[in-house]
PDB file of N, CA and C in Angstrom:
ATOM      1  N   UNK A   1       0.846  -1.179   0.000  1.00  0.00           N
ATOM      2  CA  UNK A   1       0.000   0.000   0.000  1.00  0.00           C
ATOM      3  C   UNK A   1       0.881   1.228   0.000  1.00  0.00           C
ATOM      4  N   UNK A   2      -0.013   2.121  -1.091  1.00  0.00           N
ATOM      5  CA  UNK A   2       1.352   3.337  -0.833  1.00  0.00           C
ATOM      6  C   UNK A   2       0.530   4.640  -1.177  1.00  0.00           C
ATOM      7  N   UNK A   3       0.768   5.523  -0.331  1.00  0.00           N
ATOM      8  CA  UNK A   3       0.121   6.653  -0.583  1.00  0.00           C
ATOM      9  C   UNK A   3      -0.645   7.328  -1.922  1.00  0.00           C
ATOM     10  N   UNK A   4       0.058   6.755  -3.177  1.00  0.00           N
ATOM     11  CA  UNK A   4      -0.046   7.022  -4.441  1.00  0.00           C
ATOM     12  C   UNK A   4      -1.420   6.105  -4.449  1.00  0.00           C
ATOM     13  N   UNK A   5      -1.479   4.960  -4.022  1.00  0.00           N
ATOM     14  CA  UNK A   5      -2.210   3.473  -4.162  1.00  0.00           C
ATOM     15  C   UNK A   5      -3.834   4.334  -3.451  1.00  0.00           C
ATOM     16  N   UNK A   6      -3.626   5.151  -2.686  1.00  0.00           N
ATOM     17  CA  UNK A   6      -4.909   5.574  -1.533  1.00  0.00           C
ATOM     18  C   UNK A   6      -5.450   6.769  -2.728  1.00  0.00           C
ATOM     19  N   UNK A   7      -4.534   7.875  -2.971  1.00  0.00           N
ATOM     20  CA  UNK A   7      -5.416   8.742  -4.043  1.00  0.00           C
ATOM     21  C   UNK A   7      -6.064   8.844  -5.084  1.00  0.00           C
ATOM     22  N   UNK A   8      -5.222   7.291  -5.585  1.00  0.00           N
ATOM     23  CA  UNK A   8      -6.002   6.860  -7.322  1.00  0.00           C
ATOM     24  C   UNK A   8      -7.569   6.181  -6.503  1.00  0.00           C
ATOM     25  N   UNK A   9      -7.391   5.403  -5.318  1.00  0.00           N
ATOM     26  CA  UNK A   9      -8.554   4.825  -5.052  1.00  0.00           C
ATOM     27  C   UNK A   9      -9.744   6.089  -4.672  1.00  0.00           C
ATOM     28  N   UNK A  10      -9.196   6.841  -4.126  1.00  0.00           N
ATOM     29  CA  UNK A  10      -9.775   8.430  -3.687  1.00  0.00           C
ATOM     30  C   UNK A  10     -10.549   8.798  -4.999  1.00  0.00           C
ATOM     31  N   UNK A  11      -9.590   8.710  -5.876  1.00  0.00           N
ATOM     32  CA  UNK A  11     -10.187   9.574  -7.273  1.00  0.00           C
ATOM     33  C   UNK A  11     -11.200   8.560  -8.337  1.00  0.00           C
ATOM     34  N   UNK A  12     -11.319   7.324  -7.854  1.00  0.00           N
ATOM     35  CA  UNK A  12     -11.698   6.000  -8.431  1.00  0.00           C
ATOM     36  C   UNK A  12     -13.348   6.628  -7.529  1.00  0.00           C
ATOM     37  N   UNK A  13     -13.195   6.828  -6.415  1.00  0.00           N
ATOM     38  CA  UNK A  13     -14.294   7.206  -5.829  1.00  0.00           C
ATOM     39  C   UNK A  13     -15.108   8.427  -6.092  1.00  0.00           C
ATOM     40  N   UNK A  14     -14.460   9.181  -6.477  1.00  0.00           N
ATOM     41  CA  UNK A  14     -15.217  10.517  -6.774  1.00  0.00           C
ATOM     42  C   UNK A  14     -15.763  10.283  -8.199  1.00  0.00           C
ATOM     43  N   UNK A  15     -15.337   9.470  -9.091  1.00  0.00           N
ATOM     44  CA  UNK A  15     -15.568   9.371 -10.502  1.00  0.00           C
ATOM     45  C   UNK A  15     -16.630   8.501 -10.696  1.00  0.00           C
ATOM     46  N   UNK A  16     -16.511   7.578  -9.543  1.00  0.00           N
ATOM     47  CA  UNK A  16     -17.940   6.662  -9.193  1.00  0.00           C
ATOM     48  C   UNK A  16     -19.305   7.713  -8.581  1.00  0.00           C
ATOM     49  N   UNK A  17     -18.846   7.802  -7.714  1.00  0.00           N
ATOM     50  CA  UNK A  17     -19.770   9.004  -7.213  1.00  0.00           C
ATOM     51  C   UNK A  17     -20.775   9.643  -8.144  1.00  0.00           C
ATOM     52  N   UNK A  18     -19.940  10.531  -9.000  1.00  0.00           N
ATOM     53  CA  UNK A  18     -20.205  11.670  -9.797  1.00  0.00           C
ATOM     54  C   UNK A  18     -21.469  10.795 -11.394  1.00  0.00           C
ATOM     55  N   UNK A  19     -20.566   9.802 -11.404  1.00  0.00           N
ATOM     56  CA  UNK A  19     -21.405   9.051 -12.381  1.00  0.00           C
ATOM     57  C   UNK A  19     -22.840   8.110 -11.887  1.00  0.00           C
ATOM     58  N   UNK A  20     -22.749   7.981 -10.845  1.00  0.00           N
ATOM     59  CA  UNK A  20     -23.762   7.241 -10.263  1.00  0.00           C
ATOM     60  C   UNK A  20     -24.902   8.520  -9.562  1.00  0.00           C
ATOM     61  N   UNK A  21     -24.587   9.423  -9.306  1.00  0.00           N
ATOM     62  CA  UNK A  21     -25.602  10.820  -8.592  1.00  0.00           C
ATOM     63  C   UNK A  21     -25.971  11.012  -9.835  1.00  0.00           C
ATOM     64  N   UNK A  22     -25.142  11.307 -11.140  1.00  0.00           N
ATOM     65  CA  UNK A  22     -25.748  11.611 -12.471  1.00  0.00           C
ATOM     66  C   UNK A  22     -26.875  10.494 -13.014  1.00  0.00           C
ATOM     67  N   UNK A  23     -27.027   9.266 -12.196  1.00  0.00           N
ATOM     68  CA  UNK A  23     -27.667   8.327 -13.160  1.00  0.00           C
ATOM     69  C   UNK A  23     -28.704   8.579 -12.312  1.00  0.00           C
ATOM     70  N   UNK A  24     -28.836   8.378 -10.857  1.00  0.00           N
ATOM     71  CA  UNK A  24     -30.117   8.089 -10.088  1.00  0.00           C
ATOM     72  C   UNK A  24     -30.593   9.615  -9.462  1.00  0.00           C
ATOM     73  N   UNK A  25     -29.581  10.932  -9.447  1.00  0.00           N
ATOM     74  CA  UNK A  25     -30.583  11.763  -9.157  1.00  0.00           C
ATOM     75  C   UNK A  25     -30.541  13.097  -9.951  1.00  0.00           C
ATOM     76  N   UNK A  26     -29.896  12.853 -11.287  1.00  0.00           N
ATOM     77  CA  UNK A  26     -30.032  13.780 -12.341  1.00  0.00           C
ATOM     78  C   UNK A  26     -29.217  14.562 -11.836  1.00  0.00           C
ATOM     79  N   UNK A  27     -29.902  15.714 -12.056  1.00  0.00           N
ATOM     80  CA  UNK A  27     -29.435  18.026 -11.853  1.00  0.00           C
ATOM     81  C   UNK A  27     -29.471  17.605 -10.347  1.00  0.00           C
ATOM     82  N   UNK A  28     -30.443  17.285  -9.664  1.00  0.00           N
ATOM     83  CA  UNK A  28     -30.685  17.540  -8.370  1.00  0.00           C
ATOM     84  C   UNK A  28     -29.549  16.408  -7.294  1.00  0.00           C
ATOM     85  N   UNK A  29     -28.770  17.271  -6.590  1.00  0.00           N
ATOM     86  CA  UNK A  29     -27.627  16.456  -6.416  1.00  0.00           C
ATOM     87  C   UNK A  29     -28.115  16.206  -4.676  1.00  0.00           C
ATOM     88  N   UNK A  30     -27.754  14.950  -5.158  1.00  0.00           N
ATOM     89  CA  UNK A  30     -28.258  13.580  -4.114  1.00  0.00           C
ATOM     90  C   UNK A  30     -29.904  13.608  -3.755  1.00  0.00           C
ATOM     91  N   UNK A  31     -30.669  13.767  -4.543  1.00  0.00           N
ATOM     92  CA  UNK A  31     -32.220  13.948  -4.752  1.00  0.00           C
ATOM     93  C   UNK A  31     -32.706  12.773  -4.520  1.00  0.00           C
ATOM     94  N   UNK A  32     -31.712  11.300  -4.809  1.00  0.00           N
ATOM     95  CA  UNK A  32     -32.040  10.146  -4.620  1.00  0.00           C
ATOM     96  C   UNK A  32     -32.248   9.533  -2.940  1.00  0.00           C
ATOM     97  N   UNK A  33     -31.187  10.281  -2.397  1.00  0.00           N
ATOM     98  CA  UNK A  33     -30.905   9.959  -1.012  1.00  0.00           C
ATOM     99  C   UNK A  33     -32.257  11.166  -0.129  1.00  0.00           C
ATOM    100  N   UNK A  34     -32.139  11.909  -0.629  1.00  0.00           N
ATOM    101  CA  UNK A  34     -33.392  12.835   0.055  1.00  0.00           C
ATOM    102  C   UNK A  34     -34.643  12.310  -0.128  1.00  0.00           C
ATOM    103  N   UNK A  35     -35.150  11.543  -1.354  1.00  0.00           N
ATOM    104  CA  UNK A  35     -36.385  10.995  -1.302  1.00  0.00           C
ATOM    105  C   UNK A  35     -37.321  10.505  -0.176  1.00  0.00           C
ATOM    106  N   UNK A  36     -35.986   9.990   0.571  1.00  0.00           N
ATOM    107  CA  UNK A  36     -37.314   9.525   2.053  1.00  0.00           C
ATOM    108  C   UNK A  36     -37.435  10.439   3.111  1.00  0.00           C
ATOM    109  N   UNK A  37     -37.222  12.014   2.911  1.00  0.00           N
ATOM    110  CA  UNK A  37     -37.633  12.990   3.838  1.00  0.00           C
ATOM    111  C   UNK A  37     -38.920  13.350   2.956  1.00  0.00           C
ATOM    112  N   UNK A  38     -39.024  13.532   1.707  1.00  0.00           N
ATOM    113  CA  UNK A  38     -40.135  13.959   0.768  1.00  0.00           C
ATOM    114  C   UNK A  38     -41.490  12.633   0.966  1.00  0.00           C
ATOM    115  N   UNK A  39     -41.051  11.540   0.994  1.00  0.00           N
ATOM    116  CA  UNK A  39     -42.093  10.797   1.259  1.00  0.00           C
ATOM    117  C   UNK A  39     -42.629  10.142   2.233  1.00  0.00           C
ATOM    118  N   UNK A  40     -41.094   9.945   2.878  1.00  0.00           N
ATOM    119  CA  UNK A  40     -41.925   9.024   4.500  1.00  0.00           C
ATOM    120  C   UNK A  40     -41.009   9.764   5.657  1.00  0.00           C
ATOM    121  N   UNK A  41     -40.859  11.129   5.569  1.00  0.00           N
ATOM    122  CA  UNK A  41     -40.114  11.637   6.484  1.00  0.00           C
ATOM    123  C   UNK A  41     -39.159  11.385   7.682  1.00  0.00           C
ATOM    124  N   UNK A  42     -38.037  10.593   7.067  1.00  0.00           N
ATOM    125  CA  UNK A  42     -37.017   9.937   7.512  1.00  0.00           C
ATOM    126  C   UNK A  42     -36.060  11.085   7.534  1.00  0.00           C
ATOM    127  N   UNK A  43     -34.751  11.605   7.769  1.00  0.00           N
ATOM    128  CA  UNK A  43     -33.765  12.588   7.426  1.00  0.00           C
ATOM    129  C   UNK A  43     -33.115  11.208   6.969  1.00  0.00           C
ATOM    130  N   UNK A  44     -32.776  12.476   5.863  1.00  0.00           N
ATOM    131  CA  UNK A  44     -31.674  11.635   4.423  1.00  0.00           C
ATOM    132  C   UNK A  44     -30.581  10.739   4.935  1.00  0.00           C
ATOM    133  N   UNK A  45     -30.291  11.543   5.794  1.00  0.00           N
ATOM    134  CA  UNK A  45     -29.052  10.541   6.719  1.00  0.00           C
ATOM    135  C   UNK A  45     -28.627   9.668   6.750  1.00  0.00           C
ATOM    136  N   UNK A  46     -30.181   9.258   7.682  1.00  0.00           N
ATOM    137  CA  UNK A  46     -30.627   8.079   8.211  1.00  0.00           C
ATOM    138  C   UNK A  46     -31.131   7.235   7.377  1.00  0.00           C
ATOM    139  N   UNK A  47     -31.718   7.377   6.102  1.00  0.00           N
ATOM    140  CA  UNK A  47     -32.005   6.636   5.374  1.00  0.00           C
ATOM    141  C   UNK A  47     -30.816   6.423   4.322  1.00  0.00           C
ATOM    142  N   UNK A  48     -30.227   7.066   4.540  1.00  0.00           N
ATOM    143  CA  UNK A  48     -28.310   6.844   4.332  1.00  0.00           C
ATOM    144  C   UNK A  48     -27.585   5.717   5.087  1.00  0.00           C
ATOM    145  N   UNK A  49     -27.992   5.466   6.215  1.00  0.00           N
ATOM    146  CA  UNK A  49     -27.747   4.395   7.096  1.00  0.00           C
ATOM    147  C   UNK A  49     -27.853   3.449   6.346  1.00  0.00           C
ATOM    148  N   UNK A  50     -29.516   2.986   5.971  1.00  0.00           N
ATOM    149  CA  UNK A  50     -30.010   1.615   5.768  1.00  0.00           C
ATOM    150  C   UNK A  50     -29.181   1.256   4.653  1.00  0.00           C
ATOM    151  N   UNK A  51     -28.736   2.154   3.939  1.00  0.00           N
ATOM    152  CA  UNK A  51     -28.067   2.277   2.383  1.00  0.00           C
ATOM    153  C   UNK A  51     -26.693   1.259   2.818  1.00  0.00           C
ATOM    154  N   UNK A  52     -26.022   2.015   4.244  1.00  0.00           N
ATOM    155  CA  UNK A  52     -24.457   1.440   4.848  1.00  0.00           C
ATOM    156  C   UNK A  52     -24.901  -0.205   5.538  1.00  0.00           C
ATOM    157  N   UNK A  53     -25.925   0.079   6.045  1.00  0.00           N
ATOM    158  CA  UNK A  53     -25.648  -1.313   6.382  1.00  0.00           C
ATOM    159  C   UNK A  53     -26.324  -2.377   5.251  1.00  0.00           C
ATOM    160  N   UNK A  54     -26.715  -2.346   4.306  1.00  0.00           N
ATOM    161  CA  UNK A  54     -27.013  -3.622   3.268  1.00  0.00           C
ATOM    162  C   UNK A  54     -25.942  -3.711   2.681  1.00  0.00           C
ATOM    163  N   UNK A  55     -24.725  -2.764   2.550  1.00  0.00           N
ATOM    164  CA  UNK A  55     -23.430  -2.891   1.865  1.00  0.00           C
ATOM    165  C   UNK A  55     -22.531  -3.901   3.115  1.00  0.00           C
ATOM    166  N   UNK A  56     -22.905  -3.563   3.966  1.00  0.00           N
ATOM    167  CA  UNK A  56     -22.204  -4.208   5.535  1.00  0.00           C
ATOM    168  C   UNK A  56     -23.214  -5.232   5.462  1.00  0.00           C
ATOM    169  N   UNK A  57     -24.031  -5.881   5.605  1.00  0.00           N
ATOM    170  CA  UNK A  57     -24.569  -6.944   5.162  1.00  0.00           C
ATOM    171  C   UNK A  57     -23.875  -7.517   3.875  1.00  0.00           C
ATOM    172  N   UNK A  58     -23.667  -7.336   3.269  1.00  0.00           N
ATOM    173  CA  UNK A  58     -23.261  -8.237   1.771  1.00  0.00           C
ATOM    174  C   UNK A  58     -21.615  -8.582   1.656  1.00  0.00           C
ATOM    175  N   UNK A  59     -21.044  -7.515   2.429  1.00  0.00           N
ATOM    176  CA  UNK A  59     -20.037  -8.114   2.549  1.00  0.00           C
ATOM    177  C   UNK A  59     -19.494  -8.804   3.330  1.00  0.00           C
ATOM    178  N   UNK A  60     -20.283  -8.698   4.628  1.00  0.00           N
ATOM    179  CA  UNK A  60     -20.177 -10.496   5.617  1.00  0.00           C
ATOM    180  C   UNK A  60     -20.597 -11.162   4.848  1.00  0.00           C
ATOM    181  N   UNK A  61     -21.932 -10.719   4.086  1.00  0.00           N
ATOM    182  CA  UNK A  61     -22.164 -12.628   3.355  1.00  0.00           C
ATOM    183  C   UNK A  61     -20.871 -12.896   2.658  1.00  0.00           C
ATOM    184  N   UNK A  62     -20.340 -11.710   1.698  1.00  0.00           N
ATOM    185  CA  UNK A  62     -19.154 -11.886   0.916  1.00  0.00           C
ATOM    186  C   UNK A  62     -18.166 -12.938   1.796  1.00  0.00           C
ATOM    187  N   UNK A  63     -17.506 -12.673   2.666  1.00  0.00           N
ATOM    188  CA  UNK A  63     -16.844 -12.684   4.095  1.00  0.00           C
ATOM    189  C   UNK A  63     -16.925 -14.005   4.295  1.00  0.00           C
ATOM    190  N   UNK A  64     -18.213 -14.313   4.777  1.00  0.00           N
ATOM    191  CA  UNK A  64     -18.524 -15.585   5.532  1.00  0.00           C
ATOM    192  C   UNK A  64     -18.577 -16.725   4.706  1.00  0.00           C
ATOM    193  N   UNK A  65     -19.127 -16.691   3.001  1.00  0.00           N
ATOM    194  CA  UNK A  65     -18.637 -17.745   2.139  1.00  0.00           C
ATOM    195  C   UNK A  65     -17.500 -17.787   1.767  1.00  0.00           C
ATOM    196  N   UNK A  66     -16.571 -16.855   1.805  1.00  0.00           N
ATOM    197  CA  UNK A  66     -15.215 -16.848   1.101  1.00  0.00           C
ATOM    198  C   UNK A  66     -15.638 -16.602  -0.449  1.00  0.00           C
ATOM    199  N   UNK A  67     -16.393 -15.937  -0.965  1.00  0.00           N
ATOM    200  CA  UNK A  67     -17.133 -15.336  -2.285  1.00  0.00           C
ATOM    201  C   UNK A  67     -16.188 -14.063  -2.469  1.00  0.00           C
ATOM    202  N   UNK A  68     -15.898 -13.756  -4.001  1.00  0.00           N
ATOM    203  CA  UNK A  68     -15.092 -12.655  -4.117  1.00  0.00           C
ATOM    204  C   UNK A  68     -16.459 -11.732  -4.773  1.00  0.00           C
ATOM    205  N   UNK A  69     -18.236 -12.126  -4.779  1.00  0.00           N
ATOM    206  CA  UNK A  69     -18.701 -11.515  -5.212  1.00  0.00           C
ATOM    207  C   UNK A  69     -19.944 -11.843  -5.172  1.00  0.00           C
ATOM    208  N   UNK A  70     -21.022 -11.139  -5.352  1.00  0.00           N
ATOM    209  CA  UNK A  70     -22.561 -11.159  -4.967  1.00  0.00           C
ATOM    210  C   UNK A  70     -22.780 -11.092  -6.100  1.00  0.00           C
ATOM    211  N   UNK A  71     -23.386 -11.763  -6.997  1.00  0.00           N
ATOM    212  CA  UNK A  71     -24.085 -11.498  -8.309  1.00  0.00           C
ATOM    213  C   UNK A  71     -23.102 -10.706  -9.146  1.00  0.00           C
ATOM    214  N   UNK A  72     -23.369  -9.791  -9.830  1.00  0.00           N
ATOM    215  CA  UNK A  72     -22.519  -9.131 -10.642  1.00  0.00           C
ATOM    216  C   UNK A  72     -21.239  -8.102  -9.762  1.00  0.00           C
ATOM    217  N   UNK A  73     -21.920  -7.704  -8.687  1.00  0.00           N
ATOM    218  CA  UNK A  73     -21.012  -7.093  -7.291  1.00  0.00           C
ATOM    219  C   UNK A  73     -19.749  -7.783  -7.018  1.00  0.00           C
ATOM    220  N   UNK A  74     -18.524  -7.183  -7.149  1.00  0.00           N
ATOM    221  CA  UNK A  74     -17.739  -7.718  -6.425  1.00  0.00           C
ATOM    222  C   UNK A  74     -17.683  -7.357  -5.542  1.00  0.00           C
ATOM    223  N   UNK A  75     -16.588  -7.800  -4.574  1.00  0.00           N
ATOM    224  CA  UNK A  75     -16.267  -7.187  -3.391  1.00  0.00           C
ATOM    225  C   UNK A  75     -15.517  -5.677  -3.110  1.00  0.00           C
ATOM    226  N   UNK A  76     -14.785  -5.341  -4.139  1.00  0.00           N
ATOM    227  CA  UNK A  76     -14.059  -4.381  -4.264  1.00  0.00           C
ATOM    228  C   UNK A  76     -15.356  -3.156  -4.550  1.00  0.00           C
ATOM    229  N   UNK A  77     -16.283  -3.253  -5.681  1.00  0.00           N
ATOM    230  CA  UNK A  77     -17.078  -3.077  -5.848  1.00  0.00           C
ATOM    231  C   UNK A  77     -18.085  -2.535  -4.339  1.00  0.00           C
ATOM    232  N   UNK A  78     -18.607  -3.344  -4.268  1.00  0.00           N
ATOM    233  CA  UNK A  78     -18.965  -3.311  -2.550  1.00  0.00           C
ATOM    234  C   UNK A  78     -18.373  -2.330  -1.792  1.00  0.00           C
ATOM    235  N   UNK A  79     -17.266  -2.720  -1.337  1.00  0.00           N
ATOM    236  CA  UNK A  79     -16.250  -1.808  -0.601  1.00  0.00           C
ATOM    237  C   UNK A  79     -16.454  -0.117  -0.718  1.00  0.00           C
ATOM    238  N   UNK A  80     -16.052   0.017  -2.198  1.00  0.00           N
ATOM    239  CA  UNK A  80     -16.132   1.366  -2.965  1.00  0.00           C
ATOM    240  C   UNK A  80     -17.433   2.082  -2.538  1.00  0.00           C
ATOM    241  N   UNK A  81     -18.508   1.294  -2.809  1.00  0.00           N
ATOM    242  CA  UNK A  81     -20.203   1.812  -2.295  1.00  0.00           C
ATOM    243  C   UNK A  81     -20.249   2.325  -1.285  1.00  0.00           C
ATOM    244  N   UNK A  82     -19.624   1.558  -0.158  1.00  0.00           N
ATOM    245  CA  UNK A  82     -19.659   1.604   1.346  1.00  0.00           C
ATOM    246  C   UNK A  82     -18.978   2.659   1.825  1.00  0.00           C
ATOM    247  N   UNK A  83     -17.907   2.775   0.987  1.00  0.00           N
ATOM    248  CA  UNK A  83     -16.875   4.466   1.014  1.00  0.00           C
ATOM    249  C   UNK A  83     -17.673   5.593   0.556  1.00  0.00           C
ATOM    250  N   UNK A  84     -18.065   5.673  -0.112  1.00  0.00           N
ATOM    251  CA  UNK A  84     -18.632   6.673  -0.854  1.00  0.00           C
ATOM    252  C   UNK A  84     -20.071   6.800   0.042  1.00  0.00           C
ATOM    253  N   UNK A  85     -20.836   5.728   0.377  1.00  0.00           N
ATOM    254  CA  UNK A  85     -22.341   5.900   1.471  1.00  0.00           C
ATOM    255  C   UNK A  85     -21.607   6.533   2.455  1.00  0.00           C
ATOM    256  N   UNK A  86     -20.671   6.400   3.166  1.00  0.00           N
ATOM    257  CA  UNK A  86     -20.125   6.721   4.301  1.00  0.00           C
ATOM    258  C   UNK A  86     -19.787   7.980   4.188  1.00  0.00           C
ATOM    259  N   UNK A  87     -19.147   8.874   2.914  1.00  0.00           N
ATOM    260  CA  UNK A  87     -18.829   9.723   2.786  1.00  0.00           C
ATOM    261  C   UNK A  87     -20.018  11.044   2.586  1.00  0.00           C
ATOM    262  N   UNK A  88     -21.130  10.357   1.831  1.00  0.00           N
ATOM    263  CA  UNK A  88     -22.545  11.156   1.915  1.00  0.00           C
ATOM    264  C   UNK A  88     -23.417  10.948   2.729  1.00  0.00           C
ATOM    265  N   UNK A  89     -22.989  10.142   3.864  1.00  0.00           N
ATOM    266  CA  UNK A  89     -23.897   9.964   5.174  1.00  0.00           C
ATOM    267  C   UNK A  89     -23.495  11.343   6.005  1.00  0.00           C
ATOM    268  N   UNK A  90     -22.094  11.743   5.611  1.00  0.00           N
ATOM    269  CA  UNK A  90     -21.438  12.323   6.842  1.00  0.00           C
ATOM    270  C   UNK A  90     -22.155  13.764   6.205  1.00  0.00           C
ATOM    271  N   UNK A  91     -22.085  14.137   4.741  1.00  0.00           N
ATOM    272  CA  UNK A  91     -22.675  15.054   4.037  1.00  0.00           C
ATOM    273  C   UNK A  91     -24.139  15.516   4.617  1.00  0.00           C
ATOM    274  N   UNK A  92     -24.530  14.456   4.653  1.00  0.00           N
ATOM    275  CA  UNK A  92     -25.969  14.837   4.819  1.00  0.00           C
ATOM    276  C   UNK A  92     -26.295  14.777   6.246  1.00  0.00           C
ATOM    277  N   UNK A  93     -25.636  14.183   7.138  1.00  0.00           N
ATOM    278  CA  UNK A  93     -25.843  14.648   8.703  1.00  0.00           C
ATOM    279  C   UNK A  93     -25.382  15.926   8.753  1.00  0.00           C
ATOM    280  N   UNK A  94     -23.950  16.406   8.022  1.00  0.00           N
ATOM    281  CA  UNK A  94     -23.989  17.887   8.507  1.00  0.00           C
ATOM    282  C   UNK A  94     -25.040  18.758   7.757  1.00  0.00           C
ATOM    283  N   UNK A  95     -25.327  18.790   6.926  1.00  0.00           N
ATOM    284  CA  UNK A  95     -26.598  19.296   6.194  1.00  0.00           C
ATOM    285  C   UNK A  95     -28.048  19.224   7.292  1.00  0.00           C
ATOM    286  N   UNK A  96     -28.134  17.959   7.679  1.00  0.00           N
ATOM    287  CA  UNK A  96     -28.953  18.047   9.313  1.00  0.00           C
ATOM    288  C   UNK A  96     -28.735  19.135  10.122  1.00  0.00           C
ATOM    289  N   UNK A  97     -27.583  18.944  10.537  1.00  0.00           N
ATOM    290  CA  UNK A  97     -27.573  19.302  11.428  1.00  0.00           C
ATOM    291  C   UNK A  97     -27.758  21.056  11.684  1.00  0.00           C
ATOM    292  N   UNK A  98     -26.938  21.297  10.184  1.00  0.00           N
ATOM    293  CA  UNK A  98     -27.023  22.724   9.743  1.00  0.00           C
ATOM    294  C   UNK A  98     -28.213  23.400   9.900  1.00  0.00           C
ATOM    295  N   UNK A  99     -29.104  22.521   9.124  1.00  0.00           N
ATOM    296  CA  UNK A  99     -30.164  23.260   9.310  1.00  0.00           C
ATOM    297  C   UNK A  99     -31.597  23.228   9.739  1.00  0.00           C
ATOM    298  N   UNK A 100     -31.695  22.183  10.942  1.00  0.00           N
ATOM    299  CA  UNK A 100     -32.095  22.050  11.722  1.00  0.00           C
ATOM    300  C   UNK A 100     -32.167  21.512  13.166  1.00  0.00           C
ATOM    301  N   UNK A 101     -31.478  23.282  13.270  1.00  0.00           N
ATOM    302  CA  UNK A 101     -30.996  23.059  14.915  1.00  0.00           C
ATOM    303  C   UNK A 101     -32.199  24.443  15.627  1.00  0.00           C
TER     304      UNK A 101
END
């Protein structure tokens, strides 16, 4: 592992990101993850959670068979999701928190 090895994965993530917010929530950025304050009034967050743990679910199953992959999912794959949920969980709690205190 080498520092060089962490920023390409960094930038592997933002390029995922950017292409996947473009597929599921268009112009409106992260519109996908806000959906369950608009319909069943959850904060995005938190329904950001359920998002982290089915990725944390799949990769114990990954884990526990010794499987390098869930259906078309790999594990690396997986992983990447779980970085990036984690990274717009933290987004959208401070966005909570911002603005409604």
């Amino acid at each position: 592992m080498s520092k060089e090895q962490f920023h390409e994965i960094v930038k592997e993530m933002v390029e995922l990101h950017d292409k996947k917010n473009h597929e599921y929530a268009g112009n409106e950025y992260l519109s996908n993850f806000k959906m369950c304050e608009k319909h069943m009034g959850v904060p995005a967050w938190k329904g950001s959670i359920i998002r982290l743990s089915d990725k944390m679910a799949r990769i114990m199953n990954v884990a526990r068979d010794d499987e390098t992959q869930v259906g078309d999912e790999t594990i690396t794959d997986t992983l990447m999701d779980l970085a990036v949920y984690a990274i717009i969980t933290r987004i959208l709690y401070e966005d909570f928190k911002k603005y409604n205190l």
